[in-house]
C-alpha atoms as a PDB file:
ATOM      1  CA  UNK A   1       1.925 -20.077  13.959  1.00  0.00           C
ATOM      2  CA  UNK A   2       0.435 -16.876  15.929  1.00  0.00           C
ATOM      3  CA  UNK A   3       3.441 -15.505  17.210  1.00  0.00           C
ATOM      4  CA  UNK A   4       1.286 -13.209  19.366  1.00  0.00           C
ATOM      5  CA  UNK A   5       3.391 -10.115  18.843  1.00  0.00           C
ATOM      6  CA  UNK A   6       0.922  -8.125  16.875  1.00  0.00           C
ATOM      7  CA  UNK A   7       0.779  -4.465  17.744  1.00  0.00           C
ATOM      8  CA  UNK A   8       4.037  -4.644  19.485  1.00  0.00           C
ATOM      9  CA  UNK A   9       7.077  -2.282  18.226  1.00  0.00           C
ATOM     10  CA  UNK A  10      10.009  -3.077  17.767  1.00  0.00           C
ATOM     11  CA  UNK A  11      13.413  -1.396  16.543  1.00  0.00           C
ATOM     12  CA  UNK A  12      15.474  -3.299  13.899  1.00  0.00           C
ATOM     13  CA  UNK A  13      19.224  -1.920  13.455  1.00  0.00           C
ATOM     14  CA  UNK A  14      20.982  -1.895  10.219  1.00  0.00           C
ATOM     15  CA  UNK A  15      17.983  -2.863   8.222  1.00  0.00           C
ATOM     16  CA  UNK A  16      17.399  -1.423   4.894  1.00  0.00           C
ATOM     17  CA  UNK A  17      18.875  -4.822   3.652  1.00  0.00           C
ATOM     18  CA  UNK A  18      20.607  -7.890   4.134  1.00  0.00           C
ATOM     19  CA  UNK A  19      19.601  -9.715   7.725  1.00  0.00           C
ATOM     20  CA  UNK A  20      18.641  -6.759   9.057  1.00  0.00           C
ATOM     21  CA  UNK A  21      15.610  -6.168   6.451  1.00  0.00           C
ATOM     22  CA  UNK A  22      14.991 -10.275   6.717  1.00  0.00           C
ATOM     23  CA  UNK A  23      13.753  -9.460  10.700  1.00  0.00           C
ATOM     24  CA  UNK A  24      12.447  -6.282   9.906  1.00  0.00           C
ATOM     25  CA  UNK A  25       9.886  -8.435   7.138  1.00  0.00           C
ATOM     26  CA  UNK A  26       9.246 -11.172   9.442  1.00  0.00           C
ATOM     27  CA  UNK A  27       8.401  -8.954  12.330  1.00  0.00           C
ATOM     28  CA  UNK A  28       6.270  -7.147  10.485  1.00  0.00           C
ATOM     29  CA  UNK A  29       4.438  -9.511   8.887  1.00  0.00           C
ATOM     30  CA  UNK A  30       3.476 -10.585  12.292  1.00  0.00           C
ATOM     31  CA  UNK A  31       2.161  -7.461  12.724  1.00  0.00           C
ATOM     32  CA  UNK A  32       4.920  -5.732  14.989  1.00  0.00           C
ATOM     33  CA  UNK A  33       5.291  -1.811  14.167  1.00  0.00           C
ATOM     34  CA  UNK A  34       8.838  -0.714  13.611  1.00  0.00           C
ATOM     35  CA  UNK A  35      11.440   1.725  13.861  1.00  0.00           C
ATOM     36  CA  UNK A  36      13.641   0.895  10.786  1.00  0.00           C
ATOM     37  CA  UNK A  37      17.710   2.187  10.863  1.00  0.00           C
ATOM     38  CA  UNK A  38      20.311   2.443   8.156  1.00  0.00           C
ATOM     39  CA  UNK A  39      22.889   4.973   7.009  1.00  0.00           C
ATOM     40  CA  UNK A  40      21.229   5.381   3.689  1.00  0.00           C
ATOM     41  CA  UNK A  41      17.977   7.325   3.988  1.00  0.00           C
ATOM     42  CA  UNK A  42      17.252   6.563   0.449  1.00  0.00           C
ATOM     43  CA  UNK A  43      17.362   2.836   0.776  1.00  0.00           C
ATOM     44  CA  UNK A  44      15.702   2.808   4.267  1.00  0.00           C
ATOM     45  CA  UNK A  45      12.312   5.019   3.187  1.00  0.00           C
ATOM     46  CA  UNK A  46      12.345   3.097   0.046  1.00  0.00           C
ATOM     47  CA  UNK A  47      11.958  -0.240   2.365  1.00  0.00           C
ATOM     48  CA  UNK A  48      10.034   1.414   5.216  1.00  0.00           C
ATOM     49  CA  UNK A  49       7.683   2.650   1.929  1.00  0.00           C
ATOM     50  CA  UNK A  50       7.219  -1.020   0.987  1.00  0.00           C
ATOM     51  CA  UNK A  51       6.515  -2.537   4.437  1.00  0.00           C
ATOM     52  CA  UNK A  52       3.805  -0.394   5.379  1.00  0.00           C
ATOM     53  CA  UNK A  53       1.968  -1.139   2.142  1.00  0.00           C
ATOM     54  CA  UNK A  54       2.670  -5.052   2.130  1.00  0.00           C
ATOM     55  CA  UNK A  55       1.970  -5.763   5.713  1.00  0.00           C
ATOM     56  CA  UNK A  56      -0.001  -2.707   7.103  1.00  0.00           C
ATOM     57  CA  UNK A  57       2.169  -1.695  10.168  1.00  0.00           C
ATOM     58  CA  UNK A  58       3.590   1.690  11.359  1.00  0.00           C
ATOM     59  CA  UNK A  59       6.859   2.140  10.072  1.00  0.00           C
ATOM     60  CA  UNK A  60       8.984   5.016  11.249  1.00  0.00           C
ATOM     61  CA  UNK A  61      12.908   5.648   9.554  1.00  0.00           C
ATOM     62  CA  UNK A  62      15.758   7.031  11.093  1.00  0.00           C
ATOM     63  CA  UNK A  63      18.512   7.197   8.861  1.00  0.00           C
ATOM     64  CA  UNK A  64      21.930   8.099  10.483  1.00  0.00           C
ATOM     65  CA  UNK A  65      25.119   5.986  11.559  1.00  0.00           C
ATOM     66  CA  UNK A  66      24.665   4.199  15.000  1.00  0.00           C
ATOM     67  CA  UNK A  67      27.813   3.761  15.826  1.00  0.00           C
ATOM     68  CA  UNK A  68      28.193   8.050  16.482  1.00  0.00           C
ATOM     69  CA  UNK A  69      27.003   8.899  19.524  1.00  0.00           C
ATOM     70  CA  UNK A  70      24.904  11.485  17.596  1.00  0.00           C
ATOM     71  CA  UNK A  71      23.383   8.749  15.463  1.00  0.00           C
ATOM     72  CA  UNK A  72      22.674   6.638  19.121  1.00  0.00           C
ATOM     73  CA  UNK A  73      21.011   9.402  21.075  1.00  0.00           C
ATOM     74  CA  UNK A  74      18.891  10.096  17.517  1.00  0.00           C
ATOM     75  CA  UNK A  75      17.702   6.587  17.664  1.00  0.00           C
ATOM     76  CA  UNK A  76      17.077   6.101  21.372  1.00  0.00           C
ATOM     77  CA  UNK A  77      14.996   8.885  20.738  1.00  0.00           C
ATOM     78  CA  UNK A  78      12.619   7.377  18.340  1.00  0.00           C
ATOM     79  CA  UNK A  79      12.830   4.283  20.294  1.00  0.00           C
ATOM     80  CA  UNK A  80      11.922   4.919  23.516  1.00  0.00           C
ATOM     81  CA  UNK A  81       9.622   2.644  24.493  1.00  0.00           C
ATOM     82  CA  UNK A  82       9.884  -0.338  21.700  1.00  0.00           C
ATOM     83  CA  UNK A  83       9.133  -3.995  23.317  1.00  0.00           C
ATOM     84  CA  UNK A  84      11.485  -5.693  21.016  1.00  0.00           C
ATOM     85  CA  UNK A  85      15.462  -4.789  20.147  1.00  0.00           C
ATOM     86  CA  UNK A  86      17.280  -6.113  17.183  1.00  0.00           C
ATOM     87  CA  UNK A  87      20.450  -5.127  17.109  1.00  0.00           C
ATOM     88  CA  UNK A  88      22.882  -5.654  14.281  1.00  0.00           C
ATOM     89  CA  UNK A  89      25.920  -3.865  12.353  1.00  0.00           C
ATOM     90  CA  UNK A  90      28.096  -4.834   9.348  1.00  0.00           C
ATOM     91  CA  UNK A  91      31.324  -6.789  10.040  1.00  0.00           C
ATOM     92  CA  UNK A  92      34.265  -4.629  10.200  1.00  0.00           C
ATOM     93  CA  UNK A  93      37.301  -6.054   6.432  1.00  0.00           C
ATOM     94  CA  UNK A  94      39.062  -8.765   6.722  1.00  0.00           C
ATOM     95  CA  UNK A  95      42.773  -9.145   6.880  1.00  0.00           C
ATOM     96  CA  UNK A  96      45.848 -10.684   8.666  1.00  0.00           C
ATOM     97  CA  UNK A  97      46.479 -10.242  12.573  1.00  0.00           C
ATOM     98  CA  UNK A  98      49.733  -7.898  11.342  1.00  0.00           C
ATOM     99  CA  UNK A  99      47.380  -5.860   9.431  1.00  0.00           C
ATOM    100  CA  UNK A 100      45.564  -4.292  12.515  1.00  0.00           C
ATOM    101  CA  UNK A 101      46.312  -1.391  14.523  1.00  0.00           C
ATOM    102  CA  UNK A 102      44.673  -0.225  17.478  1.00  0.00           C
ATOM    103  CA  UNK A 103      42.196   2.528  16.038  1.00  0.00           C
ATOM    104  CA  UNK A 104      40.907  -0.374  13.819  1.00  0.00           C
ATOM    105  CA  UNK A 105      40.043  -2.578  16.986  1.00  0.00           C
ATOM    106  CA  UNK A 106      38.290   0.499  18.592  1.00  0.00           C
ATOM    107  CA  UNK A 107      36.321   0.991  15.457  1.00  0.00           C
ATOM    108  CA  UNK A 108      35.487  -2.607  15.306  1.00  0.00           C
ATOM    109  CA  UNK A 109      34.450  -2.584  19.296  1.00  0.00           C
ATOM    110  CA  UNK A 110      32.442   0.821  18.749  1.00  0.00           C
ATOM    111  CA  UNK A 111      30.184  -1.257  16.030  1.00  0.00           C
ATOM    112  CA  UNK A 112      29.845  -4.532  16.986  1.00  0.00           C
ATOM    113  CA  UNK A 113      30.156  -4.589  20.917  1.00  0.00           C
ATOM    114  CA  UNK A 114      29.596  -1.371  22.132  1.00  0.00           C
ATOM    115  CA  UNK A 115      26.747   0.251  20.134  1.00  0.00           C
ATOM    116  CA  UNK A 116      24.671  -2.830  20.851  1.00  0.00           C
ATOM    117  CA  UNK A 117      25.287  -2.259  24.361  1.00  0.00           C
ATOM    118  CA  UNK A 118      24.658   1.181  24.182  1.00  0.00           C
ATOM    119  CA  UNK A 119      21.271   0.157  22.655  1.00  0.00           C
ATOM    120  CA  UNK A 120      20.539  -2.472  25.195  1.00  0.00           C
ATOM    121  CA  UNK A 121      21.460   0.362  28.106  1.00  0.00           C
ATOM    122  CA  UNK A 122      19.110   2.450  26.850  1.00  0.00           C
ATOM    123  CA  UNK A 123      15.866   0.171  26.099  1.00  0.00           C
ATOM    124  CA  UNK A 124      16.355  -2.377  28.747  1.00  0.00           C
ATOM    125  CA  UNK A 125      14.946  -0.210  31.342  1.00  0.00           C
ATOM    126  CA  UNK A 126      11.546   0.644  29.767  1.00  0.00           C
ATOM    127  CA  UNK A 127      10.956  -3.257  28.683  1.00  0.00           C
ATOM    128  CA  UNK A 128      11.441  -4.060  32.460  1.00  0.00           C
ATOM    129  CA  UNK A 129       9.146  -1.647  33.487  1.00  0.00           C
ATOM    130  CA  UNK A 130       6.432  -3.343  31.358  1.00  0.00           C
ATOM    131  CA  UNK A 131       7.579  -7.097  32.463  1.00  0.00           C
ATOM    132  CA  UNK A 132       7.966  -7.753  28.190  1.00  0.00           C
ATOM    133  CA  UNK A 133      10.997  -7.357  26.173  1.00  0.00           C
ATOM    134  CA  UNK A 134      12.614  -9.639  23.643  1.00  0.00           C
ATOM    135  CA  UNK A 135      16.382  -8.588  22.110  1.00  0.00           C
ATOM    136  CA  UNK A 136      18.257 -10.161  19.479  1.00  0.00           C
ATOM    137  CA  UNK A 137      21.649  -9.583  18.620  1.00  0.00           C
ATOM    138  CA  UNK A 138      22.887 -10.556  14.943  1.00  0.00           C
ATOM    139  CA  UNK A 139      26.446 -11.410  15.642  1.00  0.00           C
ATOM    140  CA  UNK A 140      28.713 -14.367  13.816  1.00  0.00           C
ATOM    141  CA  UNK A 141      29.339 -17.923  13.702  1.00  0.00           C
ATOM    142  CA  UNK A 142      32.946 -16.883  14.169  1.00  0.00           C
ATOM    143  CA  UNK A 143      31.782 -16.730  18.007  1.00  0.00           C
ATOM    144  CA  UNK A 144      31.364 -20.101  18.164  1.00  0.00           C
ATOM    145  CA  UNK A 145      34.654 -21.092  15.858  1.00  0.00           C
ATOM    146  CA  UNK A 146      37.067 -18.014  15.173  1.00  0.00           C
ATOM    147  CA  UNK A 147      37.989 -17.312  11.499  1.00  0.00           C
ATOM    148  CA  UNK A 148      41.399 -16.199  11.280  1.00  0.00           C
ATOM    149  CA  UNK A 149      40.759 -12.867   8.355  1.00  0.00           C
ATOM    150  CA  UNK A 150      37.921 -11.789  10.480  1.00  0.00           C
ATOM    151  CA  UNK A 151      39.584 -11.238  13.384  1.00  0.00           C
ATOM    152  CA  UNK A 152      38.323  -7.876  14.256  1.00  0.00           C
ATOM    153  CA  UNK A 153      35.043  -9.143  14.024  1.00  0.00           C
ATOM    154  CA  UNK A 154      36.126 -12.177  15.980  1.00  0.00           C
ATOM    155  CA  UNK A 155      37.338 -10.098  19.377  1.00  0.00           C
ATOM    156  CA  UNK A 156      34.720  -7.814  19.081  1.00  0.00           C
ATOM    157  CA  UNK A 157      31.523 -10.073  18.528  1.00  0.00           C
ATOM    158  CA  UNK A 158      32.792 -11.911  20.904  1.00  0.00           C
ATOM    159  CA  UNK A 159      32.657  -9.469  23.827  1.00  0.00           C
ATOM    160  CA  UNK A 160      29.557  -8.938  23.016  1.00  0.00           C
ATOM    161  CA  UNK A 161      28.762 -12.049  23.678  1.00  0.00           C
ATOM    162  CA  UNK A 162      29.994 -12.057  26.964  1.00  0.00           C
ATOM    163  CA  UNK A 163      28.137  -8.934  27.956  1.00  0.00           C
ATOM    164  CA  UNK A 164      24.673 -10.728  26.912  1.00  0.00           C
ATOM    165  CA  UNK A 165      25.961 -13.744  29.029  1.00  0.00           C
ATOM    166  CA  UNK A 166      25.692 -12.021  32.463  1.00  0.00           C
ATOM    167  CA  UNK A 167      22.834  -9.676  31.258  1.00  0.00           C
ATOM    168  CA  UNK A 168      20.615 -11.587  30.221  1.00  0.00           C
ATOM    169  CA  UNK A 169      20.251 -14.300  33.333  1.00  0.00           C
ATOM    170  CA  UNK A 170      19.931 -10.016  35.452  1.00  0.00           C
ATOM    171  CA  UNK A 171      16.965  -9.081  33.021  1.00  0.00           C
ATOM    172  CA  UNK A 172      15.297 -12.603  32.326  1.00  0.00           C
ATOM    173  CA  UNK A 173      13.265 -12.486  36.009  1.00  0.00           C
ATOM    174  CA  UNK A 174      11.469  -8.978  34.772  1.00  0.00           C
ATOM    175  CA  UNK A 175      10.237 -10.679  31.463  1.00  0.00           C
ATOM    176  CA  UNK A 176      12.652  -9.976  29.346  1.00  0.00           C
ATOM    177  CA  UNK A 177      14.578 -12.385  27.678  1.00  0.00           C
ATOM    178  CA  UNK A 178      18.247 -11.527  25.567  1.00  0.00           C
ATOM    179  CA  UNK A 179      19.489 -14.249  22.871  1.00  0.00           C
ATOM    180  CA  UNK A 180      22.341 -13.774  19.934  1.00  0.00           C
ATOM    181  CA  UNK A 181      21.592 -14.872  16.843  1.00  0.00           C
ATOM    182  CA  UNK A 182      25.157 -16.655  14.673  1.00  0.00           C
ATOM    183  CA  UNK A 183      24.651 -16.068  11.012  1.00  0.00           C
ATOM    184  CA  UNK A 184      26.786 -18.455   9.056  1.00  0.00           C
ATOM    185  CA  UNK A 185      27.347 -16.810   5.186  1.00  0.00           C
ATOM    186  CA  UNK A 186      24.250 -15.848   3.945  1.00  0.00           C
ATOM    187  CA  UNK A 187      23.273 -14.403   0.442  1.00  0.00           C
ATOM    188  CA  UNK A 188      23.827 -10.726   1.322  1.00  0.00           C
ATOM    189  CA  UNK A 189      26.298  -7.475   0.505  1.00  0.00           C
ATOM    190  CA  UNK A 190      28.189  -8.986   3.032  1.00  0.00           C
ATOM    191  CA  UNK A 191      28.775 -12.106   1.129  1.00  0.00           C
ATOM    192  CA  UNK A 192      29.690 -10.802  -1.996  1.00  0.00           C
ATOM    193  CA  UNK A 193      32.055  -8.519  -0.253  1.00  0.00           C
ATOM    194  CA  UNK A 194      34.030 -12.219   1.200  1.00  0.00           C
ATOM    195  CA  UNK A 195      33.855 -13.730  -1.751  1.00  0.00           C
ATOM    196  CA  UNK A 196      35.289 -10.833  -3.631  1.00  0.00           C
ATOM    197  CA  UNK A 197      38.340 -10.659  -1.313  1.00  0.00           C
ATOM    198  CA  UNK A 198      38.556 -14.894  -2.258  1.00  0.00           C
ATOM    199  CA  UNK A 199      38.539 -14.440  -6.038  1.00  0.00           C
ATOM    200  CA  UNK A 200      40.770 -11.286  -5.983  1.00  0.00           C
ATOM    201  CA  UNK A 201      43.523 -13.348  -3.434  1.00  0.00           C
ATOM    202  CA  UNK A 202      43.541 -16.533  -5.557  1.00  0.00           C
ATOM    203  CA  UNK A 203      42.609 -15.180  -8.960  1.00  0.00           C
ATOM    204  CA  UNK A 204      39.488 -16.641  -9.956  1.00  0.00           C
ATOM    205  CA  UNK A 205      35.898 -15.240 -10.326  1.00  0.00           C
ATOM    206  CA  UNK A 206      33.311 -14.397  -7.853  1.00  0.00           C
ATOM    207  CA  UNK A 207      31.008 -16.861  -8.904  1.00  0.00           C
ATOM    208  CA  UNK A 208      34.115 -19.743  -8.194  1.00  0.00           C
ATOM    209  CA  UNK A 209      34.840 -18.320  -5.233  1.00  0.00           C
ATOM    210  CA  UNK A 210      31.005 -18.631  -4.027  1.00  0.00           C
ATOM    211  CA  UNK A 211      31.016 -22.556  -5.528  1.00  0.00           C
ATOM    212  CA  UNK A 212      33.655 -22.910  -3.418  1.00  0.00           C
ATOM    213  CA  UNK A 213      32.408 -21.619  -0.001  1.00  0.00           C
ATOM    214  CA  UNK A 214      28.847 -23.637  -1.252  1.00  0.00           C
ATOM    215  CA  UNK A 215      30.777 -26.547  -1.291  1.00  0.00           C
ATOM    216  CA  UNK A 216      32.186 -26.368   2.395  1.00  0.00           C
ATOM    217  CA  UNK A 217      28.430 -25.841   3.798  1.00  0.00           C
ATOM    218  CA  UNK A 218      26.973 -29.002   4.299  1.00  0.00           C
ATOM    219  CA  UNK A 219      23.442 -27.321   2.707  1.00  0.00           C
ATOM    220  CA  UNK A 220      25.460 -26.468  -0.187  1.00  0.00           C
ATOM    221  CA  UNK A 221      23.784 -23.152  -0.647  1.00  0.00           C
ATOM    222  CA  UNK A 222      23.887 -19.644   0.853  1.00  0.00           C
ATOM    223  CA  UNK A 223      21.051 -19.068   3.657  1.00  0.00           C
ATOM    224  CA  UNK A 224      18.058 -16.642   2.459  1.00  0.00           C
ATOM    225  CA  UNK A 225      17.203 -13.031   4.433  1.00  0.00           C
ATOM    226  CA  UNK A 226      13.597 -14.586   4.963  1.00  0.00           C
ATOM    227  CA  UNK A 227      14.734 -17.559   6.898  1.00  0.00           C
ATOM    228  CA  UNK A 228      17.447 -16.251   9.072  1.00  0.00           C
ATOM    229  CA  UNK A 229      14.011 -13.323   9.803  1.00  0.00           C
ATOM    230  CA  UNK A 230      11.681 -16.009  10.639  1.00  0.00           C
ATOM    231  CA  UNK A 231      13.924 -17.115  13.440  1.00  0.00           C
ATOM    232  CA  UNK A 232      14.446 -13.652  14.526  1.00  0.00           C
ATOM    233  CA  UNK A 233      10.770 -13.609  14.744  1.00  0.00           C
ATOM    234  CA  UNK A 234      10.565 -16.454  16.340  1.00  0.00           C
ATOM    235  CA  UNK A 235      12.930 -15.526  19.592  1.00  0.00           C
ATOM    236  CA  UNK A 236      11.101 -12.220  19.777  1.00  0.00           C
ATOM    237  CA  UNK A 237       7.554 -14.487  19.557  1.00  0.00           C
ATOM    238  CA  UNK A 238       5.637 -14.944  23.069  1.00  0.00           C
ATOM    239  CA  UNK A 239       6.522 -18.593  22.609  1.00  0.00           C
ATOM    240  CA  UNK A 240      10.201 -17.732  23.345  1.00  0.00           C
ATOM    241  CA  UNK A 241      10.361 -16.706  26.845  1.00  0.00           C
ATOM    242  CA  UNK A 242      11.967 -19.309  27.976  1.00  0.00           C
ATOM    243  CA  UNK A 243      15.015 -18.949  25.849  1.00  0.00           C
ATOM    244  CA  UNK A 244      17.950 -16.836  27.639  1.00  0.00           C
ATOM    245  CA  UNK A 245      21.478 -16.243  27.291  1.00  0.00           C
ATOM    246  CA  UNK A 246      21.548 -18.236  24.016  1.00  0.00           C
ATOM    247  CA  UNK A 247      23.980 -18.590  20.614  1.00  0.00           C
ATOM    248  CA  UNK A 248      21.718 -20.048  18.037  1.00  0.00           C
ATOM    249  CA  UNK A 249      23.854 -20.772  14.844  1.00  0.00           C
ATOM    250  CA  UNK A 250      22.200 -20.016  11.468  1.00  0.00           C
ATOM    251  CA  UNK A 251      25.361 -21.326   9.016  1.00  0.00           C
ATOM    252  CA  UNK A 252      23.497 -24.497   6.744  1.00  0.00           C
ATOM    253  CA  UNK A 253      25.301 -26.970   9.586  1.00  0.00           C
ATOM    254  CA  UNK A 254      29.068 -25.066   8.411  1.00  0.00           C
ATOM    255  CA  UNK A 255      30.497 -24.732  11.865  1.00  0.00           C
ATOM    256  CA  UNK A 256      31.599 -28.066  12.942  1.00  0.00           C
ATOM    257  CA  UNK A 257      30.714 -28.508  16.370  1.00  0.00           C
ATOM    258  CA  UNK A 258      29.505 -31.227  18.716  1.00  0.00           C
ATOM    259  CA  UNK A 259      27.813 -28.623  21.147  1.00  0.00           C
END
């Protein structure tokens, strides 16, 4: 399928690997150019390198930490006039509800609510202008259904989500259309970081712990970068417009829910 995006730009957050990279590929390989963030600037070129030989696009890197308003303003910068937004951070640890004090929460809030809406502040305006935008937000199935160790990620994602609620039904009439994506566990850093934390709690190895969490999604595998970045592509496509407001679960049918 022609997603009819080709020669559009577009600025993917967070992806010199993992989910992030998965959209970054997809979009790109539907010809979209990119500006490509991560903290490490070795990582990032090295990836930026490879996309603009594979798929032939303009790839510009900005290496810094988003969640610094240093880091924000550097990006904006380079981004300033992008038709597409993907927005995404790492989760902050896991732990237990008496584990958390309030400078963890605002650390939590500054990466996964509040940079995204600094982002979407920033860029909103210019997609408006040009009556096109598409932005994607990589949050967590734990929006849908809360898990109780990630419950900084829980309170944080989901304000987030209620900020994209009421902005995206004020930004949809100008052509511009807002939807989250929910990744269930896929086969990234961030996985191996969980399942660590599961075989170091109940003593067994990583590769037990993962059988285990296999064996609770109905799939019975992890989800892959590429797929979870073909449906990234897809919501930014032209055939998308339509789609606002939304929580589209990627999880392998994990979180258990009628609706």
């Amino acid at each position: 399928m022609d997603l009819g995006i080709g020669g559009k730009r577009a600025l993917v957050c967070a992806s010199s690997k993992g989910l992030g990279l998965g959209c970054a590929e997809a979009l790109a390989a539907a010809g979209v150019n990119l500006v490509m963030n991560a903290r490490g600037a070795d990582a990032l070129e090295a990836e930026a390198a490879r996309l603009r030989s594979e798929f032939g696009v303009d790839v510009q890197s900005v290496a810094c930490d988003v969640t610094s308003e240093e880091g924000q303003a550097q990006v904006i910068a380079a981004a300033q006039g992008v038709d597409i937004l993907v927005t995404n951070a790492g989760g902050p640890p896991p732990g237990l509800w008496s584990d958390w004090q309030r400078e963890d929460f605002i650390k939590a809030l500054d990466a996964n609510m509040l940079t995204p809406i600094a982002f979407m502040k920033a860029l909103l305006p210019g997609m408006m202008d040009n009556g096109w935008g598409r932005v994607v937000n990589i949050t967590s199935q734990s929006v849908r259904a809360p898990i109780a160790v990630l419950g900084l990620s829980n309170a944080a994602r989901t304000g987030l989500t209620g900020y994209v609620a009421g902005t995206s039904r004020q930004v949809a009439p100008h052509g511009v259309t807002i939807n989250n994506l929910l990744p269930g566990i896929h086969a990234t850093d961030r996985a191996d970081s969980l399942d660590g934390g599961v075989a170091a709690q109940q003593g067994i190895s990583v590769d037990e712990a993962r059988a285990q969490r296999e064996a609770t999604i109905p799939t019975r595998r992890y989800g892959s970068r590429q797929e979870f970045g073909a449906t990234c592509a897809f919501l930014c496509s032209q055939h998308a417009g339509f789609i606002v407001g939304q929580n589209i679960l990627l999880d392998g049918g994990a979180t258990n829910l009628t609706m």
